[in-house]
PDB file of N, CA and C in Angstrom:
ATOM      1  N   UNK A   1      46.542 -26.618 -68.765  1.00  0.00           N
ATOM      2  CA  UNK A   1      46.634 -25.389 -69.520  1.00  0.00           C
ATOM      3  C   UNK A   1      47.879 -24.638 -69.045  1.00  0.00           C
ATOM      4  N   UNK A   2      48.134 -23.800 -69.926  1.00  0.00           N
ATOM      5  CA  UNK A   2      49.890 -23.512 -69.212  1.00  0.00           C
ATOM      6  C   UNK A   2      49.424 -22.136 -68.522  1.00  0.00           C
ATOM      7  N   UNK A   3      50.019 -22.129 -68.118  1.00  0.00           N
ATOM      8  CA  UNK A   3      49.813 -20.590 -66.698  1.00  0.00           C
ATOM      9  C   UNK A   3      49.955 -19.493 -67.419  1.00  0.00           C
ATOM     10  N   UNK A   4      50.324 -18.658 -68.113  1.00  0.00           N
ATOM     11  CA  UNK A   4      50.484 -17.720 -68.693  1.00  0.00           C
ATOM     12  C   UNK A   4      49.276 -17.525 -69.950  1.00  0.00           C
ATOM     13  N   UNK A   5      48.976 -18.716 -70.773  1.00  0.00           N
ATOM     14  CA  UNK A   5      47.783 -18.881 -71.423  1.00  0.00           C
ATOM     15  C   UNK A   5      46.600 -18.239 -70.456  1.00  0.00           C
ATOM     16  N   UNK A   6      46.390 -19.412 -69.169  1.00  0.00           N
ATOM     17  CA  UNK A   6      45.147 -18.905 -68.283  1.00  0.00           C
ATOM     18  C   UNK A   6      45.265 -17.543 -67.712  1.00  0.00           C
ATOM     19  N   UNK A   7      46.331 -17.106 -67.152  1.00  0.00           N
ATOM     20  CA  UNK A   7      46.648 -15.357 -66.961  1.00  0.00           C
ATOM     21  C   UNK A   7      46.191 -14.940 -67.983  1.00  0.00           C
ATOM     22  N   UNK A   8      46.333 -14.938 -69.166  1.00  0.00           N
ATOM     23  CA  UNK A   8      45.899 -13.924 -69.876  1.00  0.00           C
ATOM     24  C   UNK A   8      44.684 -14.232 -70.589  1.00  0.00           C
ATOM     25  N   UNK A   9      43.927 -15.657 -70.348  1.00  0.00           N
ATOM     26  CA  UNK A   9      42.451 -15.211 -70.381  1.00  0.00           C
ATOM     27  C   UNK A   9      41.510 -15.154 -69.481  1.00  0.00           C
ATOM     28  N   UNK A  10      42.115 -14.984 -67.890  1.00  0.00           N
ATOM     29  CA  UNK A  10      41.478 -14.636 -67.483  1.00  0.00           C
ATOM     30  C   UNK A  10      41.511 -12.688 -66.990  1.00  0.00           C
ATOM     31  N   UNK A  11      42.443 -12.267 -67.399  1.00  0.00           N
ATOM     32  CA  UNK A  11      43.100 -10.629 -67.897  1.00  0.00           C
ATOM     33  C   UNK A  11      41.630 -10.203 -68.443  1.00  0.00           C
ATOM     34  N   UNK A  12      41.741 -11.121 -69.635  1.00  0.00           N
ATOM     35  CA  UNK A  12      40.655 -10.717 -70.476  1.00  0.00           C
ATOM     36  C   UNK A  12      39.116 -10.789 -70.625  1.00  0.00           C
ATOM     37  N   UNK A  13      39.131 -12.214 -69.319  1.00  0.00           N
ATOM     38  CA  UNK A  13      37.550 -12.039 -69.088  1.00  0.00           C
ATOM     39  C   UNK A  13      37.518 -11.149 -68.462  1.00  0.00           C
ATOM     40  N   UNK A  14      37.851 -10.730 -67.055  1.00  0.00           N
ATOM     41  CA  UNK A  14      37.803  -9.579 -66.466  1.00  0.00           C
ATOM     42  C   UNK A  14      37.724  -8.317 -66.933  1.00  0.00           C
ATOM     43  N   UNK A  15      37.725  -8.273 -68.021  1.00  0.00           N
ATOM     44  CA  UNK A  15      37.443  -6.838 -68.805  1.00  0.00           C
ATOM     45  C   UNK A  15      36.617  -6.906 -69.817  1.00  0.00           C
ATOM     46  N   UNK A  16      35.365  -7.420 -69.192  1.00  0.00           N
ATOM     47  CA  UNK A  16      34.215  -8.260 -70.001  1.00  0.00           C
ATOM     48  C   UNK A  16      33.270  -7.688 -69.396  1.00  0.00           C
ATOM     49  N   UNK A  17      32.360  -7.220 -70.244  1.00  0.00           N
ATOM     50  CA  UNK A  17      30.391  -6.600 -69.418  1.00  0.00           C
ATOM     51  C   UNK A  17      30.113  -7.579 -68.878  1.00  0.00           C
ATOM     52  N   UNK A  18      29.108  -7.129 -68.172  1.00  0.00           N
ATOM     53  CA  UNK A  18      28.862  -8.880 -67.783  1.00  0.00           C
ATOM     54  C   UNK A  18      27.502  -9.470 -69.067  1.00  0.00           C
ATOM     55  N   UNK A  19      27.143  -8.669 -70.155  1.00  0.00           N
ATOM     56  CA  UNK A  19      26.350  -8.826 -71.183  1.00  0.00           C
ATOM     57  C   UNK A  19      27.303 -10.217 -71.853  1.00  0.00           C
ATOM     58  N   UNK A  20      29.119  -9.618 -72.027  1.00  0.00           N
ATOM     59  CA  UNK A  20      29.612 -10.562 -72.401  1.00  0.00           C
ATOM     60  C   UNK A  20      29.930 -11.688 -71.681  1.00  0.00           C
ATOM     61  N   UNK A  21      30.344 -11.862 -70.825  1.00  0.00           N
ATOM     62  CA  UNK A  21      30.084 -12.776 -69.563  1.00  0.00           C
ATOM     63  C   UNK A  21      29.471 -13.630 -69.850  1.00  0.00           C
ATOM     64  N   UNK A  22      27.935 -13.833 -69.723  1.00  0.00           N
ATOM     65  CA  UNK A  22      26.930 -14.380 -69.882  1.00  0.00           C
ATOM     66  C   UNK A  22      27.356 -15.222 -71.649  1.00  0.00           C
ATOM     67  N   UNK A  23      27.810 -14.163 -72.307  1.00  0.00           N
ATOM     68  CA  UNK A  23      27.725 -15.051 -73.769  1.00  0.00           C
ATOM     69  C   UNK A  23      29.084 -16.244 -73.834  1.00  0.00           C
ATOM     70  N   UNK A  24      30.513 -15.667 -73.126  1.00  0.00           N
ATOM     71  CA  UNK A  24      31.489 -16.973 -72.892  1.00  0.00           C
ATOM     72  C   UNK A  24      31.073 -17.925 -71.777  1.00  0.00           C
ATOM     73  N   UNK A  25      30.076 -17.869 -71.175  1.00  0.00           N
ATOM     74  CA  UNK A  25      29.824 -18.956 -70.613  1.00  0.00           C
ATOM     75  C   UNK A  25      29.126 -19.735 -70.951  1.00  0.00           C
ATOM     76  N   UNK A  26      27.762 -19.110 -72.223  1.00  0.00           N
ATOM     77  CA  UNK A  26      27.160 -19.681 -73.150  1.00  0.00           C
ATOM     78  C   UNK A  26      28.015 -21.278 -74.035  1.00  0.00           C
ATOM     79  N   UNK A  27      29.106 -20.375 -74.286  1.00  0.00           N
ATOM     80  CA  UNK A  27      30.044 -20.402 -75.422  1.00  0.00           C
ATOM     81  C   UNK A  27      30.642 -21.785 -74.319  1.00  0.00           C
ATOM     82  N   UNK A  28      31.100 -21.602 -72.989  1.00  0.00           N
ATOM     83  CA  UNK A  28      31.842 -22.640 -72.896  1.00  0.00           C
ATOM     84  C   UNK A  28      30.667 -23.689 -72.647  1.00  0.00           C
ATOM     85  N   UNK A  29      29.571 -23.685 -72.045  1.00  0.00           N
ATOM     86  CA  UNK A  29      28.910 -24.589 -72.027  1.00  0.00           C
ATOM     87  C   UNK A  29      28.250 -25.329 -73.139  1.00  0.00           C
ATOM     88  N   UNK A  30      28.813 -24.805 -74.412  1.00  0.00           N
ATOM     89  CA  UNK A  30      28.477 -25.445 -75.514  1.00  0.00           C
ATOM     90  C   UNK A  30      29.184 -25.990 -75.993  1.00  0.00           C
ATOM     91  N   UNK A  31      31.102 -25.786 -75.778  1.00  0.00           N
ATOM     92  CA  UNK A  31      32.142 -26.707 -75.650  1.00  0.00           C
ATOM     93  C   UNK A  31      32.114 -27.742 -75.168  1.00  0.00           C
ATOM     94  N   UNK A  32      31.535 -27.518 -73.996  1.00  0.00           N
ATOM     95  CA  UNK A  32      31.431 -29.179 -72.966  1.00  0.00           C
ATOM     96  C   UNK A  32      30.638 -29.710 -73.346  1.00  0.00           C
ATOM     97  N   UNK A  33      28.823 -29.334 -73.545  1.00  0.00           N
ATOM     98  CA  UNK A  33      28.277 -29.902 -74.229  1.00  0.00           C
ATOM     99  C   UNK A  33      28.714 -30.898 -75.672  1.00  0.00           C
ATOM    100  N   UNK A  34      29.501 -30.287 -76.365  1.00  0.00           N
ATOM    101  CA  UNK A  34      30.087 -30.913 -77.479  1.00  0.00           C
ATOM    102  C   UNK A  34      30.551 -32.184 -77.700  1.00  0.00           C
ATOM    103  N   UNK A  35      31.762 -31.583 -76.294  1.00  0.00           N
ATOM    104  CA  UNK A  35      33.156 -32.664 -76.444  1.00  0.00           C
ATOM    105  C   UNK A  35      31.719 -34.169 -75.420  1.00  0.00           C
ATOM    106  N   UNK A  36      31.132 -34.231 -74.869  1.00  0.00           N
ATOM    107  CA  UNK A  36      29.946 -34.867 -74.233  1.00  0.00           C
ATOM    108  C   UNK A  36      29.468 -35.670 -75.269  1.00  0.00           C
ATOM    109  N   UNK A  37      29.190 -34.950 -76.232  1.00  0.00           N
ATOM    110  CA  UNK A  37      28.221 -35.848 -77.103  1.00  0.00           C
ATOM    111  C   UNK A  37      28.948 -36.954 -77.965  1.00  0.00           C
ATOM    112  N   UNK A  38      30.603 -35.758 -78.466  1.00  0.00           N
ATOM    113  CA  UNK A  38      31.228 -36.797 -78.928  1.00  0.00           C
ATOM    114  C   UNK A  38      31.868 -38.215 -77.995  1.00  0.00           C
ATOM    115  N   UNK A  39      32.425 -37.763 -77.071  1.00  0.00           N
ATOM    116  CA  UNK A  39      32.450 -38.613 -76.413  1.00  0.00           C
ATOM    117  C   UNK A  39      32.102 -40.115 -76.337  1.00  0.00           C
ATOM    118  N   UNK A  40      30.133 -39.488 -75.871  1.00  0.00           N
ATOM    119  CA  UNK A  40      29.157 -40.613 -75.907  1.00  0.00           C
ATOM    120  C   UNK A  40      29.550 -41.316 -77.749  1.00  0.00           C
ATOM    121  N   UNK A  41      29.371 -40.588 -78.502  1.00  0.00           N
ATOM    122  CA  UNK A  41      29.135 -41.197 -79.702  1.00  0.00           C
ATOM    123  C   UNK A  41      30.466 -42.443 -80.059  1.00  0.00           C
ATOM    124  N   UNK A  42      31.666 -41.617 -79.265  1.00  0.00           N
ATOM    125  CA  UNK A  42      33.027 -42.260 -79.556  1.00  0.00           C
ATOM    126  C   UNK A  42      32.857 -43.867 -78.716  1.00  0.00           C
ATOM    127  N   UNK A  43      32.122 -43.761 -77.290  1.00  0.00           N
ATOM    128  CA  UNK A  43      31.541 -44.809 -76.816  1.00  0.00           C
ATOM    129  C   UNK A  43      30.975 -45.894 -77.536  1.00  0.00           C
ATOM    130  N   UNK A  44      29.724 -45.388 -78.352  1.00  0.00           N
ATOM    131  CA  UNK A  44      29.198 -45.941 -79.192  1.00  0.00           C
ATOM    132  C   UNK A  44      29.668 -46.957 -80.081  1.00  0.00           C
ATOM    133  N   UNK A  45      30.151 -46.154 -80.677  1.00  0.00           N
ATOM    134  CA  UNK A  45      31.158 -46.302 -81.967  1.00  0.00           C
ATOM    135  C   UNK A  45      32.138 -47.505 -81.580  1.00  0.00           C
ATOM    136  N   UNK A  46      32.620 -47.881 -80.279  1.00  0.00           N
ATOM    137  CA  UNK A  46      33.682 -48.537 -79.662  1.00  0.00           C
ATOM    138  C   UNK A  46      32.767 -49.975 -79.143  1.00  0.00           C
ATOM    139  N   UNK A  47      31.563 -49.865 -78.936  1.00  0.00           N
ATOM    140  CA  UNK A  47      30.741 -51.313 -79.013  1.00  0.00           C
ATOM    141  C   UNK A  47      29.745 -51.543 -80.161  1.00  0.00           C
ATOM    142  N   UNK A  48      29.877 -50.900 -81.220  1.00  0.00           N
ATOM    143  CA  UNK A  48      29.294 -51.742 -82.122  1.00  0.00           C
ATOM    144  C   UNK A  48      29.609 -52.721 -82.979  1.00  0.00           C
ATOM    145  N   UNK A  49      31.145 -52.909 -83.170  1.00  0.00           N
ATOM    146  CA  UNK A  49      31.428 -54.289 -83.487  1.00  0.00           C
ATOM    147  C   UNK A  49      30.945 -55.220 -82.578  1.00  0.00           C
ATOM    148  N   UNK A  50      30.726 -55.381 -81.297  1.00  0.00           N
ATOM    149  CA  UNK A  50      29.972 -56.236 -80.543  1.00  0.00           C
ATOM    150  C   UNK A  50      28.637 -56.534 -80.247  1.00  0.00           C
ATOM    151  N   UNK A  51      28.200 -55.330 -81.087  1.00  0.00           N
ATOM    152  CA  UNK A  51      26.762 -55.420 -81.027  1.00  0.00           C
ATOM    153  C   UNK A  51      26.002 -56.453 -81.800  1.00  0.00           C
ATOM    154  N   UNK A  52      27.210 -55.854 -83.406  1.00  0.00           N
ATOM    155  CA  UNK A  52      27.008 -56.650 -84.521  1.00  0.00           C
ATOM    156  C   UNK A  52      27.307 -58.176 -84.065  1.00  0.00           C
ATOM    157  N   UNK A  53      28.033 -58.552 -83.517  1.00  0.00           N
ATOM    158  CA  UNK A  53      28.800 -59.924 -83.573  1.00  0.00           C
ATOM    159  C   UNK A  53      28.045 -60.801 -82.348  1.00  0.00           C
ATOM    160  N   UNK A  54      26.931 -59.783 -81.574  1.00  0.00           N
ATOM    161  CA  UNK A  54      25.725 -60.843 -81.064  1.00  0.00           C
ATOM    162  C   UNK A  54      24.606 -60.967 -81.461  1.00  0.00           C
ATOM    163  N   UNK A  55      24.832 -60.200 -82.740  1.00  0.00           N
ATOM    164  CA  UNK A  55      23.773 -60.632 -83.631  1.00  0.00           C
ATOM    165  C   UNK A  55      22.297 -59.597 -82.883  1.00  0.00           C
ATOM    166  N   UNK A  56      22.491 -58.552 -82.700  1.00  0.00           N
ATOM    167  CA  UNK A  56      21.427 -57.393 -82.257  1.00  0.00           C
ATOM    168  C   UNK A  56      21.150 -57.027 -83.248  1.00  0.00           C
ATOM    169  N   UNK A  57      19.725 -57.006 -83.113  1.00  0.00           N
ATOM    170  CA  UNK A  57      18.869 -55.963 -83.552  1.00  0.00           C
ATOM    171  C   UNK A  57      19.195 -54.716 -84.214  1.00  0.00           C
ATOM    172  N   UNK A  58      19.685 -54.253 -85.272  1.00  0.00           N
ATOM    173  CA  UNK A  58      19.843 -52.400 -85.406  1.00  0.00           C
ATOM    174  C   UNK A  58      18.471 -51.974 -84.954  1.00  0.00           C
ATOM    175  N   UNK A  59      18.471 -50.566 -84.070  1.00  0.00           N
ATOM    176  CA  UNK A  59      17.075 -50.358 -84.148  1.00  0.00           C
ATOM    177  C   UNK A  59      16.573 -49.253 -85.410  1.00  0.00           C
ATOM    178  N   UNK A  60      15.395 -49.332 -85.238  1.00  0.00           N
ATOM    179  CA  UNK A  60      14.709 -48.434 -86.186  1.00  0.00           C
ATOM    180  C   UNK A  60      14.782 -46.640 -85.978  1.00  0.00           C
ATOM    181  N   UNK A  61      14.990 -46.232 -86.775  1.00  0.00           N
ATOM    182  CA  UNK A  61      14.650 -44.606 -86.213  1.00  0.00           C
ATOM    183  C   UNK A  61      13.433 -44.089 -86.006  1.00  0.00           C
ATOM    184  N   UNK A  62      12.516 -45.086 -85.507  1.00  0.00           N
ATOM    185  CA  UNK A  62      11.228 -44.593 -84.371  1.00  0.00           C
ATOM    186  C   UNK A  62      11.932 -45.069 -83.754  1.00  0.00           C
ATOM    187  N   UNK A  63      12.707 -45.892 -83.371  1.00  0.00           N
ATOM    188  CA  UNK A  63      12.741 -45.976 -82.030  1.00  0.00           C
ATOM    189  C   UNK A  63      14.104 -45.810 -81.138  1.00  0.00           C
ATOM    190  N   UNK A  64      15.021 -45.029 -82.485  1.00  0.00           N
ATOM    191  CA  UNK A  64      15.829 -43.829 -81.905  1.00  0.00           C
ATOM    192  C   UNK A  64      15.015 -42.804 -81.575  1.00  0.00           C
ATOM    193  N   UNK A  65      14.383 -42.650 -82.072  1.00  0.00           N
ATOM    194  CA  UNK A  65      13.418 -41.174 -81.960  1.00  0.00           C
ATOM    195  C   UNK A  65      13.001 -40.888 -80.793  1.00  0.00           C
ATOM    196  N   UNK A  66      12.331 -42.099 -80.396  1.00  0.00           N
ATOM    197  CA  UNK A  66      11.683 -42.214 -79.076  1.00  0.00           C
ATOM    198  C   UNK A  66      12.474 -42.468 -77.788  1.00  0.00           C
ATOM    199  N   UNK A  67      13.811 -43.334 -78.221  1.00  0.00           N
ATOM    200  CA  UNK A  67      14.645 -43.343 -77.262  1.00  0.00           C
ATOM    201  C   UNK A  67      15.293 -41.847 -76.515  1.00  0.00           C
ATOM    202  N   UNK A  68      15.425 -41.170 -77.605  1.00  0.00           N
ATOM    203  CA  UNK A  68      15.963 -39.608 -77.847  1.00  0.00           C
ATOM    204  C   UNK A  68      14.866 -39.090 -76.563  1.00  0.00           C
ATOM    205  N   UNK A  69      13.748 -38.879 -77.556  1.00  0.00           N
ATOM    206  CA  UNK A  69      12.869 -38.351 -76.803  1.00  0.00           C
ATOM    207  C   UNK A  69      12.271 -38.285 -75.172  1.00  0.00           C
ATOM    208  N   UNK A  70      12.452 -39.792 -74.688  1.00  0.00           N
ATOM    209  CA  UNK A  70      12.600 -40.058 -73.372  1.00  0.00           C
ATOM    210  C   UNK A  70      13.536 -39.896 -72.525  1.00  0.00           C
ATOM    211  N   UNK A  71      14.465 -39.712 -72.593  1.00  0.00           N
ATOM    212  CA  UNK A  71      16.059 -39.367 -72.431  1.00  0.00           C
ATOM    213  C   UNK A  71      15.720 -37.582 -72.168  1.00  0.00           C
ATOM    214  N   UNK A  72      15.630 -37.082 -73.605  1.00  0.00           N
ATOM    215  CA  UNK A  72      15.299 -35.477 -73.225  1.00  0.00           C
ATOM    216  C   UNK A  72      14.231 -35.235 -72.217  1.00  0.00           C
ATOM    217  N   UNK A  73      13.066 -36.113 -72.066  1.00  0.00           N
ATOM    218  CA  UNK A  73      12.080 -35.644 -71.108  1.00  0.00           C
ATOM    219  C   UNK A  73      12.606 -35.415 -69.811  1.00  0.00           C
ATOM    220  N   UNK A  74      13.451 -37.082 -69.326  1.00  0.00           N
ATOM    221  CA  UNK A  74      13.789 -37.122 -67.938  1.00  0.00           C
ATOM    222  C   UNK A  74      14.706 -35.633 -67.930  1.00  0.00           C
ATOM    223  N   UNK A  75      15.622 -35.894 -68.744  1.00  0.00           N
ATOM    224  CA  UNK A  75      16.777 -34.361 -68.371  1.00  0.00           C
ATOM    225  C   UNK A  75      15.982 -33.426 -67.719  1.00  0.00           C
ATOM    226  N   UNK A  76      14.966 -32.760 -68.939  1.00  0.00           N
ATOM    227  CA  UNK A  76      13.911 -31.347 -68.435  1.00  0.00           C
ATOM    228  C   UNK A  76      13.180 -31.516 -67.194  1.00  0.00           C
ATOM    229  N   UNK A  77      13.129 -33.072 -66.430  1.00  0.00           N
ATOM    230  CA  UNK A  77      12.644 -33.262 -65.523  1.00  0.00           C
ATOM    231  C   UNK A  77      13.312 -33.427 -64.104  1.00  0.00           C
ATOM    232  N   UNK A  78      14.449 -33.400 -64.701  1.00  0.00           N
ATOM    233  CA  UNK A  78      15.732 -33.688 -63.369  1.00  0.00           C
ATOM    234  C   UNK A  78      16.192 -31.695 -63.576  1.00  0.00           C
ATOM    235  N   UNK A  79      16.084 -31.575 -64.581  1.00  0.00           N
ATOM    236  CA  UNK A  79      16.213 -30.093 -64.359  1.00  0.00           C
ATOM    237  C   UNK A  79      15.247 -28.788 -64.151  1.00  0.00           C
ATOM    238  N   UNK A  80      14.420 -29.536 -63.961  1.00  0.00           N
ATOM    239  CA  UNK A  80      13.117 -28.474 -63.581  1.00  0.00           C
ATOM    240  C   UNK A  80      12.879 -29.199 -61.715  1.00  0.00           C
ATOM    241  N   UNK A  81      13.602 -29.967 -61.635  1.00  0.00           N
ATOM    242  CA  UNK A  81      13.839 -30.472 -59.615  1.00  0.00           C
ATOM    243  C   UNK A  81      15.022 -30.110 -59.211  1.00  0.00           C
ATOM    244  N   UNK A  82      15.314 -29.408 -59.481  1.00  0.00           N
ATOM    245  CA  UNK A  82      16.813 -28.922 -58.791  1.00  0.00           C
ATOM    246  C   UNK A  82      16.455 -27.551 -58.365  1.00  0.00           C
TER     247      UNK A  82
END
């Protein structure tokens, strides 16, 4: 990031409630969250010609669903132990 960009937003967080505070950090953790998912998806996206070409299975959406679903449990569970 160029230095003068970050000087002047961080000028400007500093003259932030901390009501707002709380909401750009919202805000950036929903950036990262984002660029994360695409990411993963861009992952994805980058082995499924190989998926196809060993002749896999597509799965079903029960059992994306459920994959989803187990995935979110552990998270709430690694984040309710910290």
């Amino acid at each position: 990031m160029n230095a003068s960009i970050e000087q002047n937003l961080m000028s400007k967080i500093r003259a932030l409630s901390p009501q707002q505070l709380a909401e750009v950090e919202d805000f950036v953790e929903f950036l990262a969250a984002k660029a994360k998912k695409r990411a993963a998806l861009d992952r994805l996206l980058t082995i499924a010609p190989a998926l196809e070409a060993a002749g896999t299975e597509p799965m079903s959406e029960e059992e994306i669903a459920a994959e989803v679903a187990a995935v979110r449990a552990e998270r709430r569970e690694q984040s309710r132990g910290r």
